[in-house]
C-alpha atoms as a PDB file:
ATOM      1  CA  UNK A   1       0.000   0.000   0.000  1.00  0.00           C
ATOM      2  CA  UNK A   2       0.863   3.301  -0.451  1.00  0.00           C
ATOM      3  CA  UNK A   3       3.339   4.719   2.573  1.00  0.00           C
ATOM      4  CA  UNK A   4       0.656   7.895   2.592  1.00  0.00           C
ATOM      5  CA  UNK A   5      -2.603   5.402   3.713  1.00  0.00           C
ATOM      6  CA  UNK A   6      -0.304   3.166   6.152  1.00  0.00           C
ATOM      7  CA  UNK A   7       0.373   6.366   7.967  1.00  0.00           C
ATOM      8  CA  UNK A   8      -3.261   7.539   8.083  1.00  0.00           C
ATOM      9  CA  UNK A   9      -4.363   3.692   8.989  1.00  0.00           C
ATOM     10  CA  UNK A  10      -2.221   4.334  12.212  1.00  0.00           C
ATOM     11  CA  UNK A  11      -3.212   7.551  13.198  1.00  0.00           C
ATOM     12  CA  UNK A  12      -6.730   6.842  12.893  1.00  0.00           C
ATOM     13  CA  UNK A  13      -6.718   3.665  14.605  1.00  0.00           C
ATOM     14  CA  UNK A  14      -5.165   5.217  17.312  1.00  0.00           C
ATOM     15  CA  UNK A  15      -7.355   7.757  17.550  1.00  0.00           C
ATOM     16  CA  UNK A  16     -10.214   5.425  17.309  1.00  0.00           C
ATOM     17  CA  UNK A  17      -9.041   3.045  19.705  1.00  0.00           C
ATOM     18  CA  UNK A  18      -8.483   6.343  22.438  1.00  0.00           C
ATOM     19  CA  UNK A  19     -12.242   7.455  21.674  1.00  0.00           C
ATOM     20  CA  UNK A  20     -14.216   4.458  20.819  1.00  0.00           C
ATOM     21  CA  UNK A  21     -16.027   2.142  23.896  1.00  0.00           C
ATOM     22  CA  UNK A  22     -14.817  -0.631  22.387  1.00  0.00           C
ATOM     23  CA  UNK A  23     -11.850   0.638  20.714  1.00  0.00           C
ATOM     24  CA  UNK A  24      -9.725  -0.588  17.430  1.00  0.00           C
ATOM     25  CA  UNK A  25      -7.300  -2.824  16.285  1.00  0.00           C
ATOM     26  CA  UNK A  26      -4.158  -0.535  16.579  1.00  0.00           C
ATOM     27  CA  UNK A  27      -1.363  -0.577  14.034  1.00  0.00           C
ATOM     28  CA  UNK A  28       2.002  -2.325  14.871  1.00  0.00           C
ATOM     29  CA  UNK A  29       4.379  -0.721  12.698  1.00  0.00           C
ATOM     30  CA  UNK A  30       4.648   0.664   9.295  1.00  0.00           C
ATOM     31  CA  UNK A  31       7.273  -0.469   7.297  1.00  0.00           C
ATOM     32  CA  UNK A  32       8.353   1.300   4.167  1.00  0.00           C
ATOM     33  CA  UNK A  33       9.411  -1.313   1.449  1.00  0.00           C
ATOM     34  CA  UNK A  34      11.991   0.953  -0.384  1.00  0.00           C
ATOM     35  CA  UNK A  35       9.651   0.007  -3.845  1.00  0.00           C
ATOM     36  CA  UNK A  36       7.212   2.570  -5.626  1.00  0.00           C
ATOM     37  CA  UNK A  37       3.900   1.346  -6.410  1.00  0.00           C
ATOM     38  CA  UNK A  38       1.983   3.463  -9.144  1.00  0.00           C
ATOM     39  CA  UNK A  39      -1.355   4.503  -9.038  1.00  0.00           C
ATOM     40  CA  UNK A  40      -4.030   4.048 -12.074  1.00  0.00           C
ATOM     41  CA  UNK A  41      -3.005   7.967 -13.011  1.00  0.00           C
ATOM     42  CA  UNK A  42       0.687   6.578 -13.714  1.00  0.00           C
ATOM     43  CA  UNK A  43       2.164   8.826 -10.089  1.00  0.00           C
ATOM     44  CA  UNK A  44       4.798   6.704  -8.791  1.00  0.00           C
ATOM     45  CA  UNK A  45       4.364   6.702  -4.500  1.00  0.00           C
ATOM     46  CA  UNK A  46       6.383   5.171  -1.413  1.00  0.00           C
ATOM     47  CA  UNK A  47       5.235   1.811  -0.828  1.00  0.00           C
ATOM     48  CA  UNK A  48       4.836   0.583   2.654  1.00  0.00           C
ATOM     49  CA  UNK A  49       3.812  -2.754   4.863  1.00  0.00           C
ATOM     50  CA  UNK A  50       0.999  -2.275   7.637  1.00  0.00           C
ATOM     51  CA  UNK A  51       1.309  -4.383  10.311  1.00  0.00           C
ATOM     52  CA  UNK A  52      -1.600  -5.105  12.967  1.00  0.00           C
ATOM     53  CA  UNK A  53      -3.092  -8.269  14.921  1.00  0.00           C
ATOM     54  CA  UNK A  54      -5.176 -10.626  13.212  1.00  0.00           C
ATOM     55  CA  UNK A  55      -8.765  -9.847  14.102  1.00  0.00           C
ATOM     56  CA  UNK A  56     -11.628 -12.056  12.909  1.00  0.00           C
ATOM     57  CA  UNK A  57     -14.209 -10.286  11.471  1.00  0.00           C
ATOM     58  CA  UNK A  58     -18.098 -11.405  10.553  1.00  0.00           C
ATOM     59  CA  UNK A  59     -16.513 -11.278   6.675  1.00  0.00           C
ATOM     60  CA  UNK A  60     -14.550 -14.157   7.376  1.00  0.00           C
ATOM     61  CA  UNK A  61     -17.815 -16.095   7.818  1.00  0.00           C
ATOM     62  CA  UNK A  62     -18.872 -14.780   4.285  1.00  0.00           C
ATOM     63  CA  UNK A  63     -18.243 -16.417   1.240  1.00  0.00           C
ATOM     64  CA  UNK A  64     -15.761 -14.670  -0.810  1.00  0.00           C
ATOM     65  CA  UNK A  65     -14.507 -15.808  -3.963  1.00  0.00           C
ATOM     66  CA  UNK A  66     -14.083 -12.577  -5.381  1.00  0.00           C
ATOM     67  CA  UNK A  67     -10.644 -12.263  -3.262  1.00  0.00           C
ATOM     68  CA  UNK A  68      -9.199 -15.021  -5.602  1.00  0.00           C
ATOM     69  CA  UNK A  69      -6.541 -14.653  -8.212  1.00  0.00           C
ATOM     70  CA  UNK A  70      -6.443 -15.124 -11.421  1.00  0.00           C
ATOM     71  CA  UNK A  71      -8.895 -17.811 -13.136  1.00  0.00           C
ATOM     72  CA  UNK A  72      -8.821 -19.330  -9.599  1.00  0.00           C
ATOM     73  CA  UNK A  73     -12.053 -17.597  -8.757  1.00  0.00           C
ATOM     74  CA  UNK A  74     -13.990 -19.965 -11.814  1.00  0.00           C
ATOM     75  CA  UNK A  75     -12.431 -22.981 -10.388  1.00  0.00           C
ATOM     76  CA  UNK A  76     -14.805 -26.039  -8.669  1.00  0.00           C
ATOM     77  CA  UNK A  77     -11.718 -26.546  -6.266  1.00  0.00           C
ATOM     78  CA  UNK A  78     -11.413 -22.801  -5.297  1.00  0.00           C
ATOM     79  CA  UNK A  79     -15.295 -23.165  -4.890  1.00  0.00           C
ATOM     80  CA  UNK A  80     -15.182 -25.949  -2.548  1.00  0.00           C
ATOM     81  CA  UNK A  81     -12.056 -24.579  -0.664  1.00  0.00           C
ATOM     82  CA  UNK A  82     -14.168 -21.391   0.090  1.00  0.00           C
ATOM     83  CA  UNK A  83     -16.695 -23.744   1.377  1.00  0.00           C
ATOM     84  CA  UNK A  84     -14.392 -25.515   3.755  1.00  0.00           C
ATOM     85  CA  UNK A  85     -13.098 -22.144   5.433  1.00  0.00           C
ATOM     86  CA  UNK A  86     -16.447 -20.674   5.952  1.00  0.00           C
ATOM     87  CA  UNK A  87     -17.381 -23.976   7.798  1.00  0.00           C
ATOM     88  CA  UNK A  88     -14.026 -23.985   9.652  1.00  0.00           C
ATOM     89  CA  UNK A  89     -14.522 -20.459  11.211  1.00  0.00           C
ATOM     90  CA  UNK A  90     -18.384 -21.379  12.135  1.00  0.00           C
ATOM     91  CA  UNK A  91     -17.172 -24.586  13.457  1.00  0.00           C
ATOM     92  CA  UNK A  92     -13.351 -23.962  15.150  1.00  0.00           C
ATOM     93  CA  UNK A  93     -14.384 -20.694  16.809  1.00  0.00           C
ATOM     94  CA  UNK A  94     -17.542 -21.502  17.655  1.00  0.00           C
ATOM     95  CA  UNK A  95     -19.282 -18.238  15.847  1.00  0.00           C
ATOM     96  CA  UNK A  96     -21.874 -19.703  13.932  1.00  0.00           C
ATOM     97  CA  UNK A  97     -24.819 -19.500  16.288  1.00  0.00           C
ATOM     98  CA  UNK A  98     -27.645 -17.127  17.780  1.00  0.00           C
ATOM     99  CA  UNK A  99     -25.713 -15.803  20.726  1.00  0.00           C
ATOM    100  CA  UNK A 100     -22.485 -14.656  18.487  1.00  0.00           C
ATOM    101  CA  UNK A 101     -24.590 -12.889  16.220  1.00  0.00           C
ATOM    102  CA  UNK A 102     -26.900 -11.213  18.790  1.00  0.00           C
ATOM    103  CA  UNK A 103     -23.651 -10.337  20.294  1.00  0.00           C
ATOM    104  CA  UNK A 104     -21.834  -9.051  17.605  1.00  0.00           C
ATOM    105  CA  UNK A 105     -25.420  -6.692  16.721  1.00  0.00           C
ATOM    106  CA  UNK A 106     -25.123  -5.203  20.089  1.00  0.00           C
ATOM    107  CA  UNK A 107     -21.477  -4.426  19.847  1.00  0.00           C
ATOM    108  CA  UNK A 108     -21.956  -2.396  16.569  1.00  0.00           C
ATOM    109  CA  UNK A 109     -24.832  -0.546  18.214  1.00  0.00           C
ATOM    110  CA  UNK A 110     -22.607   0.083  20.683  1.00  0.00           C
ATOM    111  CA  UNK A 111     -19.412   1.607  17.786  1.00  0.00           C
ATOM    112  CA  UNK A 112     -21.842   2.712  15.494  1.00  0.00           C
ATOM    113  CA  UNK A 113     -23.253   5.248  18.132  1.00  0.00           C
ATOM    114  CA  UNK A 114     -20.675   6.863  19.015  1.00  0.00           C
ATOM    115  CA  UNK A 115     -19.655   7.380  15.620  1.00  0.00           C
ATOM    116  CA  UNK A 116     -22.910   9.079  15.433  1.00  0.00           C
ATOM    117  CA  UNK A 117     -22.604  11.288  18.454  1.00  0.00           C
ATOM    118  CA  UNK A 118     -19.049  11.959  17.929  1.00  0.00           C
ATOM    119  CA  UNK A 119     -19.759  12.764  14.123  1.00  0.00           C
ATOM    120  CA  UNK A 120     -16.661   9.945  13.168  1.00  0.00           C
ATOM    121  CA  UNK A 121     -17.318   8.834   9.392  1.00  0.00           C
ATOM    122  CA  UNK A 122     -15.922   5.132   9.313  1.00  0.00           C
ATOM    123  CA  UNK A 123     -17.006   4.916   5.223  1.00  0.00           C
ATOM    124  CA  UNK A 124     -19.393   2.138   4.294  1.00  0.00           C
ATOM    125  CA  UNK A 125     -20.259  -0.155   7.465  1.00  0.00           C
ATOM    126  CA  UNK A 126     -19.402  -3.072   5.920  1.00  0.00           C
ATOM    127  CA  UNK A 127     -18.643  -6.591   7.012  1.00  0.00           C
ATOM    128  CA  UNK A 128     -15.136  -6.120   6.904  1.00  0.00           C
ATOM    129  CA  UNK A 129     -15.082  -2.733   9.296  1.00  0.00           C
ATOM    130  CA  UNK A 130     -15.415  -4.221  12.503  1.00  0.00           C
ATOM    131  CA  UNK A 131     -14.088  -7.472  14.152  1.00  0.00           C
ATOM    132  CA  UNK A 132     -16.481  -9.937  16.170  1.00  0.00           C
ATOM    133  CA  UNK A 133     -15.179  -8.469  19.134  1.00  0.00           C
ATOM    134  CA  UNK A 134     -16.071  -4.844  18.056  1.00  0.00           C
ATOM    135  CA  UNK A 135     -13.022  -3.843  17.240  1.00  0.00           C
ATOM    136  CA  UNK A 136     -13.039  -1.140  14.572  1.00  0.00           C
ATOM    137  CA  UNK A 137     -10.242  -2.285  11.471  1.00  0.00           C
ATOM    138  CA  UNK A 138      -9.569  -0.316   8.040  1.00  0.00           C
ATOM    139  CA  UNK A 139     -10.004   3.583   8.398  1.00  0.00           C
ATOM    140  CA  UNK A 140      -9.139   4.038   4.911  1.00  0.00           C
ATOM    141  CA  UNK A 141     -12.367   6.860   5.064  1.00  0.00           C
ATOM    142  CA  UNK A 142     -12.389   7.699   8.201  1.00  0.00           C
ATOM    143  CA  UNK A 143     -12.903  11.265   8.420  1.00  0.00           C
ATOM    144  CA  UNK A 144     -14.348  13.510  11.615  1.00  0.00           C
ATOM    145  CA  UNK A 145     -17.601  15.823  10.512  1.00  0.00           C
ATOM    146  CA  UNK A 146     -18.253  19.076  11.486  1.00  0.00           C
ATOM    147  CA  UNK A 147     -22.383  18.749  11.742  1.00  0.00           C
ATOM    148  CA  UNK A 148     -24.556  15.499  11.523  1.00  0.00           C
ATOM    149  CA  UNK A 149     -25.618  16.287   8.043  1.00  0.00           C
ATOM    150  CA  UNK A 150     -26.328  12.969   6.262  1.00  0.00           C
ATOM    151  CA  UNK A 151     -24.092  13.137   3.186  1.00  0.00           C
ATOM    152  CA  UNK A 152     -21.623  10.996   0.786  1.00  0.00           C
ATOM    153  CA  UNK A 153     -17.989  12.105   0.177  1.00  0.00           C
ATOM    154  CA  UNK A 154     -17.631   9.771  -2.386  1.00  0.00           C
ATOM    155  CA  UNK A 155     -19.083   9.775  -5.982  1.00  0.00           C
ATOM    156  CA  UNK A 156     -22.218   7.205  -5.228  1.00  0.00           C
ATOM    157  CA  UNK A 157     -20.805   6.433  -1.768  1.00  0.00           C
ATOM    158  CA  UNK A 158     -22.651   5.147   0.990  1.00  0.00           C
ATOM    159  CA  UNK A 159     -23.591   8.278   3.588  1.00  0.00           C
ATOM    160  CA  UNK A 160     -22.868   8.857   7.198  1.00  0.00           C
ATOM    161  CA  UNK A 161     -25.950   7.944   8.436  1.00  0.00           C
ATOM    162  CA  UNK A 162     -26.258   4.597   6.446  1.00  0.00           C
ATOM    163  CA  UNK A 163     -24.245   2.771   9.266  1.00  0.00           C
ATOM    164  CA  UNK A 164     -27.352   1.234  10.517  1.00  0.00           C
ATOM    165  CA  UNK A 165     -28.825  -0.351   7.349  1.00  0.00           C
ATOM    166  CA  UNK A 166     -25.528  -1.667   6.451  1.00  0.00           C
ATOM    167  CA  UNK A 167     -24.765  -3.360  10.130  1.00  0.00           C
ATOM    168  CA  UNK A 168     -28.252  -4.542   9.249  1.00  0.00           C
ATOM    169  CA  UNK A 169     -27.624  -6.045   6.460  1.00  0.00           C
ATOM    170  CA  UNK A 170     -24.448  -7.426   7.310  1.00  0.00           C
ATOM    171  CA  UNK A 171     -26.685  -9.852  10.581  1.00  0.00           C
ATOM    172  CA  UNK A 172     -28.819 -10.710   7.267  1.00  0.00           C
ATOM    173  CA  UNK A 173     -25.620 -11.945   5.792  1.00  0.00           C
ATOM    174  CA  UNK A 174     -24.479 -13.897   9.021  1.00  0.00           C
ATOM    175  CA  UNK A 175     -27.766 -15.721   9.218  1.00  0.00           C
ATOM    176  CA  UNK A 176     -28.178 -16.482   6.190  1.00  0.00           C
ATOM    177  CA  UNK A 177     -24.490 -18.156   6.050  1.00  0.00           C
ATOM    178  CA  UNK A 178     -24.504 -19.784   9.364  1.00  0.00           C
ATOM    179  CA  UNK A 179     -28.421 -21.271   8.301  1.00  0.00           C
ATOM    180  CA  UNK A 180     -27.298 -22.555   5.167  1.00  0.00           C
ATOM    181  CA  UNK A 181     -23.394 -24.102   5.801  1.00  0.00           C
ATOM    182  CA  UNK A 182     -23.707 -24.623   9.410  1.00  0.00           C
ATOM    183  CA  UNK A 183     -27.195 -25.846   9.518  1.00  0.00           C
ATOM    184  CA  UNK A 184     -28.460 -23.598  12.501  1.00  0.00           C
ATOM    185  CA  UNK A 185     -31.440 -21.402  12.699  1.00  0.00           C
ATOM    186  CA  UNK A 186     -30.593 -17.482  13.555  1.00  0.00           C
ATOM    187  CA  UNK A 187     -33.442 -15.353  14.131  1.00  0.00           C
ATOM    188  CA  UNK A 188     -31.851 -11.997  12.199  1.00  0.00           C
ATOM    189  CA  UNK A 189     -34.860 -10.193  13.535  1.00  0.00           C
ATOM    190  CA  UNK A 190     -33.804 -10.441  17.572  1.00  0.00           C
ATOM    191  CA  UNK A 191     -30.318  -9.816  16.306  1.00  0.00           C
ATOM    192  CA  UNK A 192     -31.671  -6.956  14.170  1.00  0.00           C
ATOM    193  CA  UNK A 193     -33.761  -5.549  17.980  1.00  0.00           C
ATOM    194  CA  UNK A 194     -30.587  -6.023  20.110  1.00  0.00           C
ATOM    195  CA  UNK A 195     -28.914  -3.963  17.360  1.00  0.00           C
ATOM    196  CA  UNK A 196     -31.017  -0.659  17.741  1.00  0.00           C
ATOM    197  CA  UNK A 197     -31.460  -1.310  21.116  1.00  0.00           C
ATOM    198  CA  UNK A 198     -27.858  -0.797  21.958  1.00  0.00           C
ATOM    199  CA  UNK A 199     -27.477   1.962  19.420  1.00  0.00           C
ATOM    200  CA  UNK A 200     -30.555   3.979  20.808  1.00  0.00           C
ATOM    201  CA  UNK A 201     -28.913   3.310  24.752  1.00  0.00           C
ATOM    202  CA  UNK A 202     -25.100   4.711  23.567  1.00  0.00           C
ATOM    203  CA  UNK A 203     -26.869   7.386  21.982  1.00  0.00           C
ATOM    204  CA  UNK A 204     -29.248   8.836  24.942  1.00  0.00           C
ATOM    205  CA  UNK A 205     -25.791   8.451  27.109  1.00  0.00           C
ATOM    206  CA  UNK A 206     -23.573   9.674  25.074  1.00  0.00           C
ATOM    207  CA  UNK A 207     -25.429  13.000  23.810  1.00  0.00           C
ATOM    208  CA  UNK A 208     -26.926  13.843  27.644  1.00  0.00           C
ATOM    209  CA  UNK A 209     -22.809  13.430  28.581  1.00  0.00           C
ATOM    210  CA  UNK A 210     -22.041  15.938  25.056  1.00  0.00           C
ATOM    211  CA  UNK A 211     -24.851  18.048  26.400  1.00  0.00           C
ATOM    212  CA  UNK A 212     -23.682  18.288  29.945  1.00  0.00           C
ATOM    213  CA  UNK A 213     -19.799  19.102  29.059  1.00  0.00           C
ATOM    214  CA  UNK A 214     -20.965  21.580  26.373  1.00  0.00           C
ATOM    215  CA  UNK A 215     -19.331  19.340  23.443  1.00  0.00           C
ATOM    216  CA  UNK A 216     -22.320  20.023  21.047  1.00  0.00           C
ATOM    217  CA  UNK A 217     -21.998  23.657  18.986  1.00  0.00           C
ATOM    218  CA  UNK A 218     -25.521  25.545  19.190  1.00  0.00           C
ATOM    219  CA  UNK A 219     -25.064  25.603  14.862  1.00  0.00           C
ATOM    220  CA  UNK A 220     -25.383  22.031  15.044  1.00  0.00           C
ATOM    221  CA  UNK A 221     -27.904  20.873  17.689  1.00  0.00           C
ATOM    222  CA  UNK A 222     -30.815  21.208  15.064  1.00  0.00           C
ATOM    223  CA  UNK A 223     -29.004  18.732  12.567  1.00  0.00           C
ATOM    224  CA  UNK A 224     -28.674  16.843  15.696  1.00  0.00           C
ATOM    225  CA  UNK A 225     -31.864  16.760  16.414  1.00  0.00           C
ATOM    226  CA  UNK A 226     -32.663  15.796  12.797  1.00  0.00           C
ATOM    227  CA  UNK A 227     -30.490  12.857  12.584  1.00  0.00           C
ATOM    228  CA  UNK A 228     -31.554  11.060  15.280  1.00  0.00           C
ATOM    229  CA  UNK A 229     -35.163  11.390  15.152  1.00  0.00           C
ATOM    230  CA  UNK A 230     -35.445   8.671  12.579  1.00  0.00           C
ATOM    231  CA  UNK A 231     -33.943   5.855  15.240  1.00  0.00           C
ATOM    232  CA  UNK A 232     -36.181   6.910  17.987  1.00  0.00           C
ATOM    233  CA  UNK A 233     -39.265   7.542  16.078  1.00  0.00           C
ATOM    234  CA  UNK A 234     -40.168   3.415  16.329  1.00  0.00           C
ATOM    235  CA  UNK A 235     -38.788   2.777  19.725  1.00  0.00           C
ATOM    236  CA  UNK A 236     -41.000   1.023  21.587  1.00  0.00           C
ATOM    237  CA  UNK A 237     -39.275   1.800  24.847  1.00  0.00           C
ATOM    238  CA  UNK A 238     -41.324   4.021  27.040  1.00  0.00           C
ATOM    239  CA  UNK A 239     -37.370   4.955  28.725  1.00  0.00           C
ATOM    240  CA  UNK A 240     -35.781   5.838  25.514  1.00  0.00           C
ATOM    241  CA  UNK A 241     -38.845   8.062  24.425  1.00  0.00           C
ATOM    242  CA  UNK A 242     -39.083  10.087  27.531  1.00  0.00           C
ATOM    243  CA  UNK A 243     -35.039  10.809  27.283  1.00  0.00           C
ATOM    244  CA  UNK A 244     -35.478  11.646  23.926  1.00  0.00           C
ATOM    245  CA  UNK A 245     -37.981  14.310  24.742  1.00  0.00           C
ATOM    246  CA  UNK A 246     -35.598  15.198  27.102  1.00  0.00           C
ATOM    247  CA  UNK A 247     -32.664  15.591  24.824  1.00  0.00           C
ATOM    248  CA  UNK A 248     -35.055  17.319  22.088  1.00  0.00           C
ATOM    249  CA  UNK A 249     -36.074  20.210  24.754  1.00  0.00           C
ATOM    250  CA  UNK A 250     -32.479  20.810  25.021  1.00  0.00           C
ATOM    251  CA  UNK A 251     -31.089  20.606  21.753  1.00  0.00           C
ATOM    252  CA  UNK A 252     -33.615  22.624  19.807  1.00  0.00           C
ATOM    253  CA  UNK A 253     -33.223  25.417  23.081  1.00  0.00           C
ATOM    254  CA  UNK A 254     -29.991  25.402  21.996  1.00  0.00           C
ATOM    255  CA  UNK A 255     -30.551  26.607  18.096  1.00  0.00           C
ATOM    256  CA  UNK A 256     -34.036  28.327  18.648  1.00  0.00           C
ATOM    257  CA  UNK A 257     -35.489  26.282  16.504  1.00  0.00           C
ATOM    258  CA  UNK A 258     -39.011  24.340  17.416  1.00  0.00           C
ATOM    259  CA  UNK A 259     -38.060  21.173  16.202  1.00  0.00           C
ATOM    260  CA  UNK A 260     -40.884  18.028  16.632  1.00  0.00           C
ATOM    261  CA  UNK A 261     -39.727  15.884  19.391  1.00  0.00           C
ATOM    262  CA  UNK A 262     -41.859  13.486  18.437  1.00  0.00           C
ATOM    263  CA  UNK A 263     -44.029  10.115  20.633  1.00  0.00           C
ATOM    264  CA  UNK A 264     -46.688  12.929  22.074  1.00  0.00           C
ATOM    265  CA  UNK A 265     -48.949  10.778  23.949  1.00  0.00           C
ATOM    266  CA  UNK A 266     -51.660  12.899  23.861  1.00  0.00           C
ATOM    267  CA  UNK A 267     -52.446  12.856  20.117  1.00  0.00           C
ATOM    268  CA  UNK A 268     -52.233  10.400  17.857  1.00  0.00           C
ATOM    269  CA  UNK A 269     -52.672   9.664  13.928  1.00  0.00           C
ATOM    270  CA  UNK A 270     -53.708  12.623  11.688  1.00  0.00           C
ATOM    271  CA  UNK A 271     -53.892  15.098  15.176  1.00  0.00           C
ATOM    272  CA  UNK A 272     -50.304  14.233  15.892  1.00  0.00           C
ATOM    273  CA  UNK A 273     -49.278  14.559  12.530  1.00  0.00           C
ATOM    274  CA  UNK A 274     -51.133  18.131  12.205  1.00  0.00           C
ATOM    275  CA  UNK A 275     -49.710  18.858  15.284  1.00  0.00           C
ATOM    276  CA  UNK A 276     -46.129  18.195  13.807  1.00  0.00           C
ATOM    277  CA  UNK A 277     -47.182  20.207  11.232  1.00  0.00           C
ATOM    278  CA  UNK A 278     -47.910  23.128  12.865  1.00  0.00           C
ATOM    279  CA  UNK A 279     -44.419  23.172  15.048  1.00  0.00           C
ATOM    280  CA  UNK A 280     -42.651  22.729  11.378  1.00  0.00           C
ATOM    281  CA  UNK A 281     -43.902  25.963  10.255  1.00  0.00           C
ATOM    282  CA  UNK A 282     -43.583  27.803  13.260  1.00  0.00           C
ATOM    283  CA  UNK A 283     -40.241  27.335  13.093  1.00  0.00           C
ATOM    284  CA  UNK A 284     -39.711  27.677  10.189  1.00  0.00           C
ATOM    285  CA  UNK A 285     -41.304  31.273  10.049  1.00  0.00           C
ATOM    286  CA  UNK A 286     -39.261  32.079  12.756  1.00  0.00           C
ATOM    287  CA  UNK A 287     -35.395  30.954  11.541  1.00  0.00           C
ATOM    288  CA  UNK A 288     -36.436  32.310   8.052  1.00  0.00           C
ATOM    289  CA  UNK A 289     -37.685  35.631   9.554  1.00  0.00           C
ATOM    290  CA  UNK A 290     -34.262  35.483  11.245  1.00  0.00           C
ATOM    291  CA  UNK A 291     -32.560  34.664   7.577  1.00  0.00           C
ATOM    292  CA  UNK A 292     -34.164  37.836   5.884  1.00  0.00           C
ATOM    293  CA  UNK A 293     -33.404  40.115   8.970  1.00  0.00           C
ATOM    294  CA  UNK A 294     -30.075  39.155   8.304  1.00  0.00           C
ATOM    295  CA  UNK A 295     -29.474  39.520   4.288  1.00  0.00           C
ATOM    296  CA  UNK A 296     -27.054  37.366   3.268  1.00  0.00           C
ATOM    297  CA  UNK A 297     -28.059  34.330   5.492  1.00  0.00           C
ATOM    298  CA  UNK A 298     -28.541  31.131   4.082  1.00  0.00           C
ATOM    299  CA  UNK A 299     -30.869  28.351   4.598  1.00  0.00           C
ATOM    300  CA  UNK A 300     -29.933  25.389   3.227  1.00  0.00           C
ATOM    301  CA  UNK A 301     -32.125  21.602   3.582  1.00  0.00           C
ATOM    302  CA  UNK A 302     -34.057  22.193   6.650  1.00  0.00           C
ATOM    303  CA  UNK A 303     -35.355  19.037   6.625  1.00  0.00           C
ATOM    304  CA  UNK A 304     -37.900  18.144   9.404  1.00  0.00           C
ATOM    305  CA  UNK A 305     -40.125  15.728   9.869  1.00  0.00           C
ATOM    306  CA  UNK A 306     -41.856  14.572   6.488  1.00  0.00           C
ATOM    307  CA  UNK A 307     -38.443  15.834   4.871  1.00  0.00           C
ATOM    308  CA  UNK A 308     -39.772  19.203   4.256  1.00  0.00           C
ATOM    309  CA  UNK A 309     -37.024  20.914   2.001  1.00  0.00           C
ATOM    310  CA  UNK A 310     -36.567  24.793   1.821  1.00  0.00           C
ATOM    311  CA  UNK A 311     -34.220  26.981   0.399  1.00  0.00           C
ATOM    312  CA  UNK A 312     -33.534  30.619   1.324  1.00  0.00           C
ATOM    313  CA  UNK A 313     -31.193  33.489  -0.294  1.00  0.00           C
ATOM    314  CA  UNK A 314     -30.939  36.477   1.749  1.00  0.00           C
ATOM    315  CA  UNK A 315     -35.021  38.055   1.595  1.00  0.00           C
ATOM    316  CA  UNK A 316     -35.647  35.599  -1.319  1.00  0.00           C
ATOM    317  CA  UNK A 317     -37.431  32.378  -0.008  1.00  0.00           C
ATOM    318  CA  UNK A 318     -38.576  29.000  -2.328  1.00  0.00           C
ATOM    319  CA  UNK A 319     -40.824  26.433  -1.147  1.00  0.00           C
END
């Protein structure tokens, strides 16, 4: 690899394994190999060997012939190799059952929400990201954010924000694998609960701690607010809604803006929608009577509730 991306691979994973609850596997050394390697725009770069533990990671129950060389992928033997290893890792380390996979899901609710909270973009969640233990590997995209704006930053890249679906997908995956070469029965959908379970408990802890040290700017407390309303909106955890409202009071005090908090147990179906409504345009009026007031403000996606999209230019408002 280049001797650039070994360097950032050991920053960030010591930075993530400082700052995240379950930390990262940390880089050993970097070695540089004394050979160029040149990239598809013909720029020759310092190579360089990365060296970290061996972590097992929910990929290495995947079937993955695509890693193959050469015409070795099309081969029945490579085929029935690939076969053999998935059933060795289900078999040898004991991870093809309902307890590793329920444990794994609540381990990347765990990492996955405080990369939320602490606005850390890991790239696409993907298998191969975090190890069985929780462990966070490959920070090739790992970048920090400065709001909680969902958003790609690569051309048809996955967004931060996504990390849920794809841990999501990625139980599918185990269950599906261990049902089929190990002959067990995982039910995805517990897996899937104890998933956003442990997310939505990191996140009520971890913002009410940002909240209480100050660690959350006032310019971002509405996209806050915003991006987590979508993972508490279906909790069915009477807890986790009233520390939501909680949170939602604060936040939106914060920014002046009347954001929806959302599970009001007085109304329900079209009133509670209306009502929602009705708290969307009042705020609205007020940050865009704020926006003309000053001139040159700009308004950019306020997206609430219903994904309501406006977009303002000094006095000049669009709907």
């Amino acid at each position: 690899m280049f001797l650039e991306e070994a360097l950032r691979e050991a920053i960030f994973s010591e930075l993530a394994h400082r700052e995240f609850p379950l930390g990262a596997v940390r880089t050993v050394a970097v070695i540089e190999t004394g050979d160029g390697i040149v990239d598809r725009h013909g720029v020759r770069h310092r190579g360089a060997l990365l060296v970290r533990p061996f972590v097992a990671r929910a990929c290495h129950l995947e079937r993955a012939l695509g890693f193959r060389q050469g015409n070795q992928r099309y081969q029945s033997t490579a085929h029935l190799r690939d076969i053999g290893r998935v059933l060795d890792w289900m078999k040898e380390l004991e991870f093809g059952s309902q307890d590793c996979v329920d444990s794994f899901a609540r381990k990347a609710g765990v990492q996955i929400a405080h990369a939320h909270v602490a606005r850390w973009f890991h790239g696409g969640w993907y298998s191969s990201v975090m190890g069985m233990d929780g462990r966070l590997v490959d920070f090739g995209s790992s970048r920090k954010l400065s709001n909680w704006k969902r958003r790609s930053y690569e051309t048809y890249g996955p967004c931060f924000g996504d990390e849920l679906d794809f841990a999501q997908t990625t139980i599918g995956s185990l269950g599906a694998h261990i049902r089929h070469y190990a002959g067990r029965y995982v039910e995805v959908k517990a897996s899937v609960q104890a998933l956003m379970h442990s997310y939505r408990a990191q996140v009520l802890d971890e913002l009410e701690r940002a909240l209480a040290d100050g660690s959350v700017e006032s310019e971002a407390a509405h996209s806050a607010v915003e991006f987590f309303y979508r993972s508490f909106q279906c909790s069915h955890s009477e807890d986790f809604k009233d520390r939501w409202r909680c949170l939602v009071e604060r936040l939106r005090g914060m920014h002046g803006v009347v954001t929806p908090a959302g599970f009001n147990q007085g109304r329900s179906g079209l009133g509670n929608a209306r009502y929602r409504r009705e708290l969307v345009q009042e705020a609205l009026f007020k940050v865009l009577d704020q926006s003309s007031q000053q001139g040159d403000a700009s308004l950019t996606q306020l997206e609430v509730d219903g994904w309501i999209g406006y977009e303002g230019r000094g006095n000049a408002v669009q709907r």
